[in-house]
C-alpha atoms as a PDB file:
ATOM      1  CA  UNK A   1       4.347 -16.125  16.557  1.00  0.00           C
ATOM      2  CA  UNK A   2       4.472 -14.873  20.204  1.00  0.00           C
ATOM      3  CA  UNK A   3       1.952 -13.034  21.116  1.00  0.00           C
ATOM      4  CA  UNK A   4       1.211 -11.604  24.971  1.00  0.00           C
ATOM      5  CA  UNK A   5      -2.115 -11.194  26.627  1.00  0.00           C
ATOM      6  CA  UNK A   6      -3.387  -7.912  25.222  1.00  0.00           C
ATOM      7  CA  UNK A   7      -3.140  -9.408  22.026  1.00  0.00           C
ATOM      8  CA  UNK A   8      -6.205 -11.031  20.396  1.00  0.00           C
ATOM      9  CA  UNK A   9      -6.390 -12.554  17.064  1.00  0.00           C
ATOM     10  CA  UNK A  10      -8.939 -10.359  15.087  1.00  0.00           C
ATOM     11  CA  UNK A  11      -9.356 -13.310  12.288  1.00  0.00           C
ATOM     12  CA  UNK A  12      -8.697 -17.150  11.541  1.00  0.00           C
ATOM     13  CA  UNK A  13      -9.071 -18.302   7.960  1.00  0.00           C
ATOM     14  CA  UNK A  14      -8.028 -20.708   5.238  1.00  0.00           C
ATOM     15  CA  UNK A  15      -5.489 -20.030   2.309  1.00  0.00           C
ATOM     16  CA  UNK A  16      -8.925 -19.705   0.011  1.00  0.00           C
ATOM     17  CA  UNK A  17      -9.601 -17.066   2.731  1.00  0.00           C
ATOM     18  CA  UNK A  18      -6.747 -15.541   2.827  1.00  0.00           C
ATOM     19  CA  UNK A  19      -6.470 -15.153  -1.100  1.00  0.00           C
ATOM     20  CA  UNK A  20      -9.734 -13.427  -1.293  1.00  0.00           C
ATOM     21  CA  UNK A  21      -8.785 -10.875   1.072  1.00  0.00           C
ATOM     22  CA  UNK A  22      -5.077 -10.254  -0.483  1.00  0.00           C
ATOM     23  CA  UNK A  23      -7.434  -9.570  -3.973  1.00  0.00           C
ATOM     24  CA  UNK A  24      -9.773  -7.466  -1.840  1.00  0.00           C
ATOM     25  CA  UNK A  25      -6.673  -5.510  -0.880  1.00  0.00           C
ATOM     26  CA  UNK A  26      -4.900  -5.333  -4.195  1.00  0.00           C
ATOM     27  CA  UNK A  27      -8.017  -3.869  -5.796  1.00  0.00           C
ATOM     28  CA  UNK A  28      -8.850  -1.276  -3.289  1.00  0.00           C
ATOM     29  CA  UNK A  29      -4.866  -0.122  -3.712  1.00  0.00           C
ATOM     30  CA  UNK A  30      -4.960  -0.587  -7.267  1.00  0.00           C
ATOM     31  CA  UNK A  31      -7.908   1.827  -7.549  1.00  0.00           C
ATOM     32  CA  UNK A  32      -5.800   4.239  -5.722  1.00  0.00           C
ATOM     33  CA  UNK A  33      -3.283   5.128  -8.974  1.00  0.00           C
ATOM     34  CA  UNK A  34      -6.215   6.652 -10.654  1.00  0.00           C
ATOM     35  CA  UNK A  35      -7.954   8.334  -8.054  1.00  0.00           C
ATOM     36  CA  UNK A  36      -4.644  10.253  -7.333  1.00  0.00           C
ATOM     37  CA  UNK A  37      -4.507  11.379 -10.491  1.00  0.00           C
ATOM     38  CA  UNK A  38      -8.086  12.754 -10.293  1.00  0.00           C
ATOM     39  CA  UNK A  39      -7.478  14.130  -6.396  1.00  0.00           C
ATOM     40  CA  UNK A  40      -3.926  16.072  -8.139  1.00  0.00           C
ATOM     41  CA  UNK A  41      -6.174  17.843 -10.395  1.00  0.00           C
ATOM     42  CA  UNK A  42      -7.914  20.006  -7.612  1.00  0.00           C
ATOM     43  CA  UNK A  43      -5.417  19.389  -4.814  1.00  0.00           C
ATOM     44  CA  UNK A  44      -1.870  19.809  -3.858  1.00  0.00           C
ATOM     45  CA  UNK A  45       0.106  16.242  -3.380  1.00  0.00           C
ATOM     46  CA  UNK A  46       0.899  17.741   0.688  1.00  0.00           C
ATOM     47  CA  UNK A  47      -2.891  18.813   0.925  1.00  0.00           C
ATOM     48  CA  UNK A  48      -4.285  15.762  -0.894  1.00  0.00           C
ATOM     49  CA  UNK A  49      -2.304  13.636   1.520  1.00  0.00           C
ATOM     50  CA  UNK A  50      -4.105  15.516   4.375  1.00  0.00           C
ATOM     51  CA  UNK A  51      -7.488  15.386   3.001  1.00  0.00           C
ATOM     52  CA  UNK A  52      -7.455  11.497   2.694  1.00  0.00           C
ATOM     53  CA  UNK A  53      -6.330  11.424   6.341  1.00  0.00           C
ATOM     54  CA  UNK A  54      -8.960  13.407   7.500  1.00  0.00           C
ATOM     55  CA  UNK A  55     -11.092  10.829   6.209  1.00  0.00           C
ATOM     56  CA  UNK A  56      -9.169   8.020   7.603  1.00  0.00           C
ATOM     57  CA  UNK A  57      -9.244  10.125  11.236  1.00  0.00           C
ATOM     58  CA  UNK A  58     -12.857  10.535  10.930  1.00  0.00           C
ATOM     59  CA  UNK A  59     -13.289   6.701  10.607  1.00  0.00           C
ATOM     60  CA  UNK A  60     -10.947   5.063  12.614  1.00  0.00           C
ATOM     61  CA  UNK A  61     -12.702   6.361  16.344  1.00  0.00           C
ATOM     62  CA  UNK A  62     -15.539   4.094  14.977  1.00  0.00           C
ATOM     63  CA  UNK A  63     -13.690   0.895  14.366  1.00  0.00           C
ATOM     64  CA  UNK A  64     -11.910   1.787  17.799  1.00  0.00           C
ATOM     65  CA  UNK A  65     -15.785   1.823  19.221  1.00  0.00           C
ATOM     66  CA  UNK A  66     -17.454  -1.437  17.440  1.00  0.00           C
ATOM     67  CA  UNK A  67     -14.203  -3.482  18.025  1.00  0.00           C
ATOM     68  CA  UNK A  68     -13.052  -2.210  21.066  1.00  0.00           C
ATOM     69  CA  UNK A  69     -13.385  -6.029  22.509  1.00  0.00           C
ATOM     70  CA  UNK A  70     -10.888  -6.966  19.766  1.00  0.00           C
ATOM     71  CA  UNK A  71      -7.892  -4.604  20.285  1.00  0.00           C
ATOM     72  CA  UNK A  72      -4.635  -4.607  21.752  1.00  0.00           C
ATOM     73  CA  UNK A  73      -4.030  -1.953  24.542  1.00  0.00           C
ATOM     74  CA  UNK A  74      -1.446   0.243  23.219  1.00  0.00           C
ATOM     75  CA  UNK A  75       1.918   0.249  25.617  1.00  0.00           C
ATOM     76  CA  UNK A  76       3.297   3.306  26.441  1.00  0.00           C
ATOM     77  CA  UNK A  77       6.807   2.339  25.229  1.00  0.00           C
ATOM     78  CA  UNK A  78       5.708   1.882  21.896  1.00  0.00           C
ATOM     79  CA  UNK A  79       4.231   5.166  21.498  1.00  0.00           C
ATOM     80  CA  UNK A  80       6.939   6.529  19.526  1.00  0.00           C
ATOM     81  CA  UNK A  81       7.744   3.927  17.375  1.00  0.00           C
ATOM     82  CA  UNK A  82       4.323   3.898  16.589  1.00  0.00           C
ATOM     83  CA  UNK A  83       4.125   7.123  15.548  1.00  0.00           C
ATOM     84  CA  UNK A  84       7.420   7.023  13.565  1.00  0.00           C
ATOM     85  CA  UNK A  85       6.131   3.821  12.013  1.00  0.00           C
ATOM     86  CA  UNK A  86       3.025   5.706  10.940  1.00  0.00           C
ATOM     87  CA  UNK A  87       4.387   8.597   9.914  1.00  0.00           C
ATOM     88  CA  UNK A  88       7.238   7.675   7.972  1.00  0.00           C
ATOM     89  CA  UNK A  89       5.264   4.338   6.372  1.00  0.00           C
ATOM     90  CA  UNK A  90       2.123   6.024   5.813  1.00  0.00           C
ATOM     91  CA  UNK A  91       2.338   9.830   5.362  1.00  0.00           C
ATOM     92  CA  UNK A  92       5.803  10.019   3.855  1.00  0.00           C
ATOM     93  CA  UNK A  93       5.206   7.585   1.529  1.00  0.00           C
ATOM     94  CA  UNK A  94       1.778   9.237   0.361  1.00  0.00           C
ATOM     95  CA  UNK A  95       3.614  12.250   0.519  1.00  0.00           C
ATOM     96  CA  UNK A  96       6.394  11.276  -1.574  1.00  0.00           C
ATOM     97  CA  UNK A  97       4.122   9.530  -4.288  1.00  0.00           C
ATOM     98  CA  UNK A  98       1.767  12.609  -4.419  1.00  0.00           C
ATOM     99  CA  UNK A  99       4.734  15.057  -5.111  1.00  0.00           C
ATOM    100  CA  UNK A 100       6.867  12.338  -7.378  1.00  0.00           C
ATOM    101  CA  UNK A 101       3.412  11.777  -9.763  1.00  0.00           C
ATOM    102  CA  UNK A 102       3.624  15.572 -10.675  1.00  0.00           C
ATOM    103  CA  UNK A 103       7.144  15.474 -12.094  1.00  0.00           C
ATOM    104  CA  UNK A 104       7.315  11.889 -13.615  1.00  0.00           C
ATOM    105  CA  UNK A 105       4.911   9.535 -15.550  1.00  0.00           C
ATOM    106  CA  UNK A 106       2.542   7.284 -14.393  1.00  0.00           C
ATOM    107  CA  UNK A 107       4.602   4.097 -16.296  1.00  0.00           C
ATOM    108  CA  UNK A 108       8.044   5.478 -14.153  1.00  0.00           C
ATOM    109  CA  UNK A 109       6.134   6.241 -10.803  1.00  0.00           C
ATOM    110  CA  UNK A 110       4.903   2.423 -11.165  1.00  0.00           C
ATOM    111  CA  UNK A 111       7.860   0.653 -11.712  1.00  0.00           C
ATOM    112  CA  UNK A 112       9.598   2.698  -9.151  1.00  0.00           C
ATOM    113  CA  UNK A 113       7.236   1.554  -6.552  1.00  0.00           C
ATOM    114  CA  UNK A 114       7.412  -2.018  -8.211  1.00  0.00           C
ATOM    115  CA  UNK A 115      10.706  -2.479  -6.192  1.00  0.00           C
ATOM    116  CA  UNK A 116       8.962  -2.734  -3.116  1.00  0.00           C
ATOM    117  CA  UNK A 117       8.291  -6.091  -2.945  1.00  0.00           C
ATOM    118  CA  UNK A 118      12.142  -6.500  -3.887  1.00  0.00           C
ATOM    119  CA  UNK A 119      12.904  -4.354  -1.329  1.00  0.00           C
ATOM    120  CA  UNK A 120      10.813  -6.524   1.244  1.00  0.00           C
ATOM    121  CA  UNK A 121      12.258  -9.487   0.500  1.00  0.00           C
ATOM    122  CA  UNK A 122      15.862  -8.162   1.124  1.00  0.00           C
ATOM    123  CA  UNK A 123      14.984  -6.724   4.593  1.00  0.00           C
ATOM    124  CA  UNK A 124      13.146  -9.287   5.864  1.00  0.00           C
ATOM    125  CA  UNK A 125      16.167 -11.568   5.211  1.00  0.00           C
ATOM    126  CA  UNK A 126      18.024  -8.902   6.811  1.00  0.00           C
ATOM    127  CA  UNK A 127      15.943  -7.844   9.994  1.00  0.00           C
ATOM    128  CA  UNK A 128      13.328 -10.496  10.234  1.00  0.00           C
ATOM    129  CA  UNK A 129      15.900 -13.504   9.447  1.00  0.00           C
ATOM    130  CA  UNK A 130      13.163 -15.061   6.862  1.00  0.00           C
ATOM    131  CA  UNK A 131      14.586 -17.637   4.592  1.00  0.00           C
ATOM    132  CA  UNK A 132      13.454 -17.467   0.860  1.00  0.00           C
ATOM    133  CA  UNK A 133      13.232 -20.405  -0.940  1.00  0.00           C
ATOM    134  CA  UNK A 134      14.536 -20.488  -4.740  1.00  0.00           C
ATOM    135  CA  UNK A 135      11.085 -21.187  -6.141  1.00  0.00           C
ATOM    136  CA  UNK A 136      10.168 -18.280  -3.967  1.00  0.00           C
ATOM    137  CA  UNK A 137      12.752 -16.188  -5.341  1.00  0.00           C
ATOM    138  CA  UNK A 138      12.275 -17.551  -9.245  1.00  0.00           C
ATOM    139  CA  UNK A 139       8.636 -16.096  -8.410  1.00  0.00           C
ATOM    140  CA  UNK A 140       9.218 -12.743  -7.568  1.00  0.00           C
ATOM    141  CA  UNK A 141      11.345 -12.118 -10.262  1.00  0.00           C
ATOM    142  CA  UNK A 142       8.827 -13.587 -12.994  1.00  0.00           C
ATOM    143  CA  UNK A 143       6.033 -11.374 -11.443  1.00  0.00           C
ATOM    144  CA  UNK A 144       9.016  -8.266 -11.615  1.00  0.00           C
ATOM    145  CA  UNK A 145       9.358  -9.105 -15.043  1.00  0.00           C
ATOM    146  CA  UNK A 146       5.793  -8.841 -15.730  1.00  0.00           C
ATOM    147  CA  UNK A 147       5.406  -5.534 -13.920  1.00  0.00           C
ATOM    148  CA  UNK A 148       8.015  -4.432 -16.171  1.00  0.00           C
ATOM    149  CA  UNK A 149       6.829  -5.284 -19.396  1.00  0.00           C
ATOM    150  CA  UNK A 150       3.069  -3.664 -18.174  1.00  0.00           C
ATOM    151  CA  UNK A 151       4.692  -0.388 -16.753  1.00  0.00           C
ATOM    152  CA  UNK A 152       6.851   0.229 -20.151  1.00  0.00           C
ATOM    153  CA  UNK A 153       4.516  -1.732 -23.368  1.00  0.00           C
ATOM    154  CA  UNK A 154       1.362  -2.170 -20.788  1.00  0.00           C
ATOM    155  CA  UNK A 155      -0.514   1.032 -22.680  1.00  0.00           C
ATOM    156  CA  UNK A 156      -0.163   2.607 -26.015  1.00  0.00           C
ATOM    157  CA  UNK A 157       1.046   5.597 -24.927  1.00  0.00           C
ATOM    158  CA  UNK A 158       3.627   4.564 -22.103  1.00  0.00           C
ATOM    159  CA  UNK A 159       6.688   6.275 -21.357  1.00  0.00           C
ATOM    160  CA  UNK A 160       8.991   6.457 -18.506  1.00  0.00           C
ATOM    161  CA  UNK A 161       9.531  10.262 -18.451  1.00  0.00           C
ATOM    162  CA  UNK A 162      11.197  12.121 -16.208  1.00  0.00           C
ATOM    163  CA  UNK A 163      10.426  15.382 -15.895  1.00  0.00           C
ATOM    164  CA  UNK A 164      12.277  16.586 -12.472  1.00  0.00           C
ATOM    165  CA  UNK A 165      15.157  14.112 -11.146  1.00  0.00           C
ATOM    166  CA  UNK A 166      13.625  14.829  -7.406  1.00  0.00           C
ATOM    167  CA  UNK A 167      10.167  13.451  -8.378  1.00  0.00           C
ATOM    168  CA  UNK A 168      11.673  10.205  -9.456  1.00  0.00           C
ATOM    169  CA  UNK A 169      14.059  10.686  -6.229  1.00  0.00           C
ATOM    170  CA  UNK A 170      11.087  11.296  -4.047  1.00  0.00           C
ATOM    171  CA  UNK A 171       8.870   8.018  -5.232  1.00  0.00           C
ATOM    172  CA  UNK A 172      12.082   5.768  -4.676  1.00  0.00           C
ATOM    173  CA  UNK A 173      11.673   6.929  -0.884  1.00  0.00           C
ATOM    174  CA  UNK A 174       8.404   6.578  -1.095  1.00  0.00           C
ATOM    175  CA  UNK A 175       8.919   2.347  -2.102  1.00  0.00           C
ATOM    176  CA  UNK A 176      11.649   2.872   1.042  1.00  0.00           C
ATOM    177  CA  UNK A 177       9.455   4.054   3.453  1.00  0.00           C
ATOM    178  CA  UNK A 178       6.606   1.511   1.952  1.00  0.00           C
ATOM    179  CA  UNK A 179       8.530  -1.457   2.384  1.00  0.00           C
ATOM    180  CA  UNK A 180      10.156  -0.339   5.903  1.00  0.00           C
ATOM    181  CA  UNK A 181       6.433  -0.200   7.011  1.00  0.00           C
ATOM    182  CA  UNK A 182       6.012  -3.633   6.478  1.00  0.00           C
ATOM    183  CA  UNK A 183       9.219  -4.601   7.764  1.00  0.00           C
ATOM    184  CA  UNK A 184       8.854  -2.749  11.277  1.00  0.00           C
ATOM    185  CA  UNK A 185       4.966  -3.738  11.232  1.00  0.00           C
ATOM    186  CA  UNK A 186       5.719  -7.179  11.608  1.00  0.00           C
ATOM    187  CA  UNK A 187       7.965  -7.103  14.920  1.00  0.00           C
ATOM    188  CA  UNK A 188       4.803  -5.319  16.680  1.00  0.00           C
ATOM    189  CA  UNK A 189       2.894  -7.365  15.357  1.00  0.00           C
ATOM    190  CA  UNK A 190       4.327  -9.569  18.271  1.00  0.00           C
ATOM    191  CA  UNK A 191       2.292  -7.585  20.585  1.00  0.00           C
ATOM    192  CA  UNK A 192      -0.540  -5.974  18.545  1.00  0.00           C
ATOM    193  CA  UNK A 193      -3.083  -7.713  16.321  1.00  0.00           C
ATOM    194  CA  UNK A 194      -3.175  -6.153  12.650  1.00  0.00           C
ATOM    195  CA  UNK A 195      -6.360  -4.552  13.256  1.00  0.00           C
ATOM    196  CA  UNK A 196      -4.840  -2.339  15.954  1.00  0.00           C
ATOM    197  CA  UNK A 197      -1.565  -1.639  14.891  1.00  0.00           C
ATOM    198  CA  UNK A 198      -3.267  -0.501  11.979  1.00  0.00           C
ATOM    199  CA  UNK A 199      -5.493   1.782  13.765  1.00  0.00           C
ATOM    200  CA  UNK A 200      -2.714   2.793  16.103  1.00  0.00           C
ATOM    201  CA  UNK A 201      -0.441   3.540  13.375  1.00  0.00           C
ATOM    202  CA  UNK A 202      -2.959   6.059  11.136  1.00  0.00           C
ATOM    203  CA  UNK A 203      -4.029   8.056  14.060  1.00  0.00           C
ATOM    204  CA  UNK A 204      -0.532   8.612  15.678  1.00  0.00           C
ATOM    205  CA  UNK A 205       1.226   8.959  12.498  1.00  0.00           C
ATOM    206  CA  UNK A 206      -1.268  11.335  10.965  1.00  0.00           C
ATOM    207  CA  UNK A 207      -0.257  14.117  13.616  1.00  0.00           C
ATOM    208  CA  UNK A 208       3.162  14.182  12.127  1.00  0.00           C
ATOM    209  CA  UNK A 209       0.481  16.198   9.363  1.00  0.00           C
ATOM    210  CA  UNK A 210       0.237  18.873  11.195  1.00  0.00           C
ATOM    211  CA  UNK A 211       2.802  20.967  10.621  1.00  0.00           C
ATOM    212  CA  UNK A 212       1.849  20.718   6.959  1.00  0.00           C
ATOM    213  CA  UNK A 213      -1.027  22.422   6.910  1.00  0.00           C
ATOM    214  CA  UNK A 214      -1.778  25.707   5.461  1.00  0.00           C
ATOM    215  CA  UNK A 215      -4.317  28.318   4.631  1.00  0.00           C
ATOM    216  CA  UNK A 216      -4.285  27.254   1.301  1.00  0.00           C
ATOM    217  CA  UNK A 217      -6.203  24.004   1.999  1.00  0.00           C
ATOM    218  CA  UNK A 218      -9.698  26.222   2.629  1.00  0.00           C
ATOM    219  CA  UNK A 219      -9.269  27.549  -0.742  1.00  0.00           C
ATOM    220  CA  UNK A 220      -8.823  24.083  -2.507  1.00  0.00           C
ATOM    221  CA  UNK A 221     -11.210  22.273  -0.271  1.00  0.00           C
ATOM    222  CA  UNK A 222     -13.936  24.992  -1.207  1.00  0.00           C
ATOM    223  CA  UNK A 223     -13.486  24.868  -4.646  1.00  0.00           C
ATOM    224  CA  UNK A 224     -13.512  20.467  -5.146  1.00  0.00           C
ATOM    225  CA  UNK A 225     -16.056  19.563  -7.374  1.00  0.00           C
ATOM    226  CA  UNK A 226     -17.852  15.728  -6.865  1.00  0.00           C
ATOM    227  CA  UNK A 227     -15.445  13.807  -8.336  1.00  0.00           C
ATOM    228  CA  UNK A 228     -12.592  15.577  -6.206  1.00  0.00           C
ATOM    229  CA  UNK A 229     -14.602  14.394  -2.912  1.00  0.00           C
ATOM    230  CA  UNK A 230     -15.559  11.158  -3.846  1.00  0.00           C
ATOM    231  CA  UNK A 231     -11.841  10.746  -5.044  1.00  0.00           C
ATOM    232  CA  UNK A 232     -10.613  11.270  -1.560  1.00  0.00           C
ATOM    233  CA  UNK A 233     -13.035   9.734   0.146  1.00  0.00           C
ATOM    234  CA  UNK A 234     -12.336   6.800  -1.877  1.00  0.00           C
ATOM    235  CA  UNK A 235      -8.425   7.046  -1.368  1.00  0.00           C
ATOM    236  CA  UNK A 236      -9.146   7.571   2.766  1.00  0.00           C
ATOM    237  CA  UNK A 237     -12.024   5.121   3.386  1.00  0.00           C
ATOM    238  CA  UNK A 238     -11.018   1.869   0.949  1.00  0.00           C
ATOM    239  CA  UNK A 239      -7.636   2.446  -0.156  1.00  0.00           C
ATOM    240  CA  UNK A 240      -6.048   3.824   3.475  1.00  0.00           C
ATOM    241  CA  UNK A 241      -8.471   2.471   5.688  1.00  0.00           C
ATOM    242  CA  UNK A 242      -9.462  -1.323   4.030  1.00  0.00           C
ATOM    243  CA  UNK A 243      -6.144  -1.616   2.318  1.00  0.00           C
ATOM    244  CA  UNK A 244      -4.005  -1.270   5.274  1.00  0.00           C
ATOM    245  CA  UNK A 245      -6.185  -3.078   7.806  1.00  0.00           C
ATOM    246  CA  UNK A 246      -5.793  -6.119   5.142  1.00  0.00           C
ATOM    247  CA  UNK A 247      -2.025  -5.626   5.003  1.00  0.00           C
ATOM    248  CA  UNK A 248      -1.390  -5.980   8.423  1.00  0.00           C
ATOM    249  CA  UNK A 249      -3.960  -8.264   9.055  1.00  0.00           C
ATOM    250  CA  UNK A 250      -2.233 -10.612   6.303  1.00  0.00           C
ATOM    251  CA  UNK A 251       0.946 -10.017   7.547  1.00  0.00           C
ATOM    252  CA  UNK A 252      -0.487 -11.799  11.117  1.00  0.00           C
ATOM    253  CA  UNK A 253      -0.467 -14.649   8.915  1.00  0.00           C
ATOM    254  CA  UNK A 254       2.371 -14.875   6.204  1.00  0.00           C
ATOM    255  CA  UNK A 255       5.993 -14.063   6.138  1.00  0.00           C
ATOM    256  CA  UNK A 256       6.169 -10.366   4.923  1.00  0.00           C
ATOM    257  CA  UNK A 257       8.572 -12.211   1.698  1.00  0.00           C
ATOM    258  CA  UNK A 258       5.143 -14.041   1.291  1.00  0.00           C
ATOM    259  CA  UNK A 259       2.805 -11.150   1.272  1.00  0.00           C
ATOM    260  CA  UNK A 260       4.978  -8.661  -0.778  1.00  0.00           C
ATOM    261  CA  UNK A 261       4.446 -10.738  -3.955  1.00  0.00           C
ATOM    262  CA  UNK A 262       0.854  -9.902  -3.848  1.00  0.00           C
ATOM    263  CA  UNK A 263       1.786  -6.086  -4.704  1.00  0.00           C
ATOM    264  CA  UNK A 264       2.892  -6.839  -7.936  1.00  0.00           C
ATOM    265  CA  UNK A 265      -0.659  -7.966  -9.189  1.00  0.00           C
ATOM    266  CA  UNK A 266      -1.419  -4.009  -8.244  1.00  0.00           C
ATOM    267  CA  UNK A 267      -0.366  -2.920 -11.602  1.00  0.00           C
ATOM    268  CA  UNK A 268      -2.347  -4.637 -13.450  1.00  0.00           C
ATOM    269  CA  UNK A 269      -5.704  -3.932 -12.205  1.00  0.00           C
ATOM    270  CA  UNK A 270      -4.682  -0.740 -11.969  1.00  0.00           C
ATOM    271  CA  UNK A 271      -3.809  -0.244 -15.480  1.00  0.00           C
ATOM    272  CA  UNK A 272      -7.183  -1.773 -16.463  1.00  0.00           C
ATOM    273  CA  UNK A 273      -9.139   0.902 -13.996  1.00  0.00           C
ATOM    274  CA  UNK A 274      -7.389   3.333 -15.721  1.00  0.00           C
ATOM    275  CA  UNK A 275      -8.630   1.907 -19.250  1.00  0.00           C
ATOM    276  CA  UNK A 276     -11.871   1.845 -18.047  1.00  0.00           C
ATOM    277  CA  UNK A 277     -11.832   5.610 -15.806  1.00  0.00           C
ATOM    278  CA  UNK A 278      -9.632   7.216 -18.300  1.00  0.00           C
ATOM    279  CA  UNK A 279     -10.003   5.489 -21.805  1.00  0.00           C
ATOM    280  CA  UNK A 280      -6.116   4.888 -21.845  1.00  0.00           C
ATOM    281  CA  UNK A 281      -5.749   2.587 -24.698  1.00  0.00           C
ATOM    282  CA  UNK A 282      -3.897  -1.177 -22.965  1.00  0.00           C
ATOM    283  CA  UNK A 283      -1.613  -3.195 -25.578  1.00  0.00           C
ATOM    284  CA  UNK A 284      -1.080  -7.183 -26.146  1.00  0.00           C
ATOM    285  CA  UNK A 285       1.900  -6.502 -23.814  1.00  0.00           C
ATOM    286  CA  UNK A 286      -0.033  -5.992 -21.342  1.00  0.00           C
ATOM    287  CA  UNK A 287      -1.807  -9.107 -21.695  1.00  0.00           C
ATOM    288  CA  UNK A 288       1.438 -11.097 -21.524  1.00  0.00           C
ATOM    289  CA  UNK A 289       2.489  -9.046 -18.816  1.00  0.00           C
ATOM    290  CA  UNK A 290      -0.550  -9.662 -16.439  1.00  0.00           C
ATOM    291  CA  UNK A 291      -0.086 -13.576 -17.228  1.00  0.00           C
ATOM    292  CA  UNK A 292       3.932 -13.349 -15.954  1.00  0.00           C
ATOM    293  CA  UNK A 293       2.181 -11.376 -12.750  1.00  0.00           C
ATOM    294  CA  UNK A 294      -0.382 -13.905 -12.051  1.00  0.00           C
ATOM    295  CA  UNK A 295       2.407 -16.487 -12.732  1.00  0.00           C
ATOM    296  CA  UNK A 296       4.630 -15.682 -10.180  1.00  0.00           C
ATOM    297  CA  UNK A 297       1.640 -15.242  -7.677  1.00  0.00           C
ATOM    298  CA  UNK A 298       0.957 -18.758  -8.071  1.00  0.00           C
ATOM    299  CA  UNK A 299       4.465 -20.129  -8.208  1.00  0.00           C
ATOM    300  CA  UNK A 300       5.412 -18.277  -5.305  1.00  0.00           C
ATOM    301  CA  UNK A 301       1.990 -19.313  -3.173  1.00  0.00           C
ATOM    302  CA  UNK A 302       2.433 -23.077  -4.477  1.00  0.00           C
ATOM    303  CA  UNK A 303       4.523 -23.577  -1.588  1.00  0.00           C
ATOM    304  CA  UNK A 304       2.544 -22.240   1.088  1.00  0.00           C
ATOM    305  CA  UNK A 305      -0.837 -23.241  -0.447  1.00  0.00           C
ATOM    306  CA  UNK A 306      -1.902 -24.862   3.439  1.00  0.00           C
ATOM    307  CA  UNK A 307      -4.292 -23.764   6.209  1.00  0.00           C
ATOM    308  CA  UNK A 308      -3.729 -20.227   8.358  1.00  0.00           C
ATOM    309  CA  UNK A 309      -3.537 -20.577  11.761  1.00  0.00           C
END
């Protein structure tokens, strides 16, 4: 990869590395599922979405000051895309999730956004001209298969309701505008280093938020209780802030067809954070559908299992 003079690498690591980080990653998203549920409960899905960006806006300025030897200097031509890149990847997919979890269940919501990776692969053959290898391809669709079998038989009381057509609609363009983030992300990422884009991205993209807000936000904000703060914070500090430095930062370093396979492993931690946080009951399909997951992890990183430069 090409990268010009502003551009520093912010890390160097082995595959070991690199597959401890990717967990790191997975966990902090997978923790997210839950804690939107909880953050739902005492906030709106447009004024949760702006409350976990606060947070991310309140941290970012101080990653900008401790690593200001190790970003890229942002170009004024790529303002814009920037922005759109942050708003549409970031906020309109939060956006979308937060208002498609009210309508539909948590089993649909999660195998709607299971097509991401899918979705990833498809693009990247299509804009990023990646070739995917059939034992890459026999990978992804074992881990599918496993996300499947977790989202529908995973817990005792699964069920992919429906309740509003538009809530299912509106967490499909959520996976869209997911995906398309990582897709876009990776041609900057010829002249940013993951750690900035990143940074770049959130704040830029998170005044597309503006026009959101509303009086009603004092009200809400007033009235969260502990869990509704720590919630947030959680979903702003580790899941926004962590998560997506660790995306980017990974996808420095791997083929975005590469990385995408590590989303599927999401569901399953997530389902288990959810036994433990919420008591929902997990079945034996579960089990088998956590071992497909971690299957097609491995089959699909068997081929790239060699140093990062």
């Amino acid at each position: 990869m090409d990268k010009n003079k502003n551009n520093t690498k912010t890390f160097n690591f082995s595959h070991l590395k690199f597959i401890f980080m990717m967990l790191i990653m997975v966990v902090v998203w997978a923790f997210a599922f839950p804690f939107i549920k909880i953050g739902l409960e005492e906030l709106s899905f447009i004024n949760l979405t702006i409350m976990r960006f606060f947070i991310v806006c309140c941290i970012l300025p101080f990653i900008i000051l401790f690593q200001k030897k190790g970003f890229s200097k942002l170009q004024r031509k790529d303002i814009i895309p920037i922005f759109l890149l942050g708003f549409f990847g970031v906020m309109v997919y939060h956006l979308g999730l937060n208002y498609g979890e009210q309508f539909i269940s948590p089993a649909a919501a999660s195998l709607i956004i299971a097509t991401i990776p899918v979705q990833i692969v498809i693009l990247a053959m299509i804009f990023l001209k990646e070739k995917i290898s059939l034992s890459k391809t026999f990978g992804v669709i074992i881990a599918l298969g496993g996300v499947v079998i977790i989202s529908i038989w995973g817990k005792a009381e699964s069920s992919l309701e429906v309740e509003y057509i538009f809530g299912a609609i509106s967490v499909l363009i959520a996976a869209l505008m997911g995906a398309l983030y990582t897709i876009f992300g990776k041609k900057l990422l010829n002249r940013y280093n993951g750690l900035s884009l990143t940074v770049y991205a959130m704040l830029l993209g998170s005044i597309g938020l503006l026009p959101f807000l509303n009086i009603s936000i004092i009200e809400q904000v007033r009235n969260m209780s502990i869990n509704g703060w720590f919630a947030v914070i959680f979903l702003g500090a580790f899941s926004t802030v962590i998560g997506y430095v660790l995306w980017y930062i990974a996808l420095e370093n791997k083929t975005a067809s590469e990385i995408s396979i590590f989303l599927y492993a999401i569901p399953v931690f997530s389902t288990i954070f959810s036994y433990i946080i919420f008591r929902e009951e997990i079945t034996y399909m579960f089990v088998f559908g956590g071992i497909l997951v971690i299957a097609g992890l491995a089959i699909v990183n068997m081929k790239s299992n060699k140093k990062i430069d």
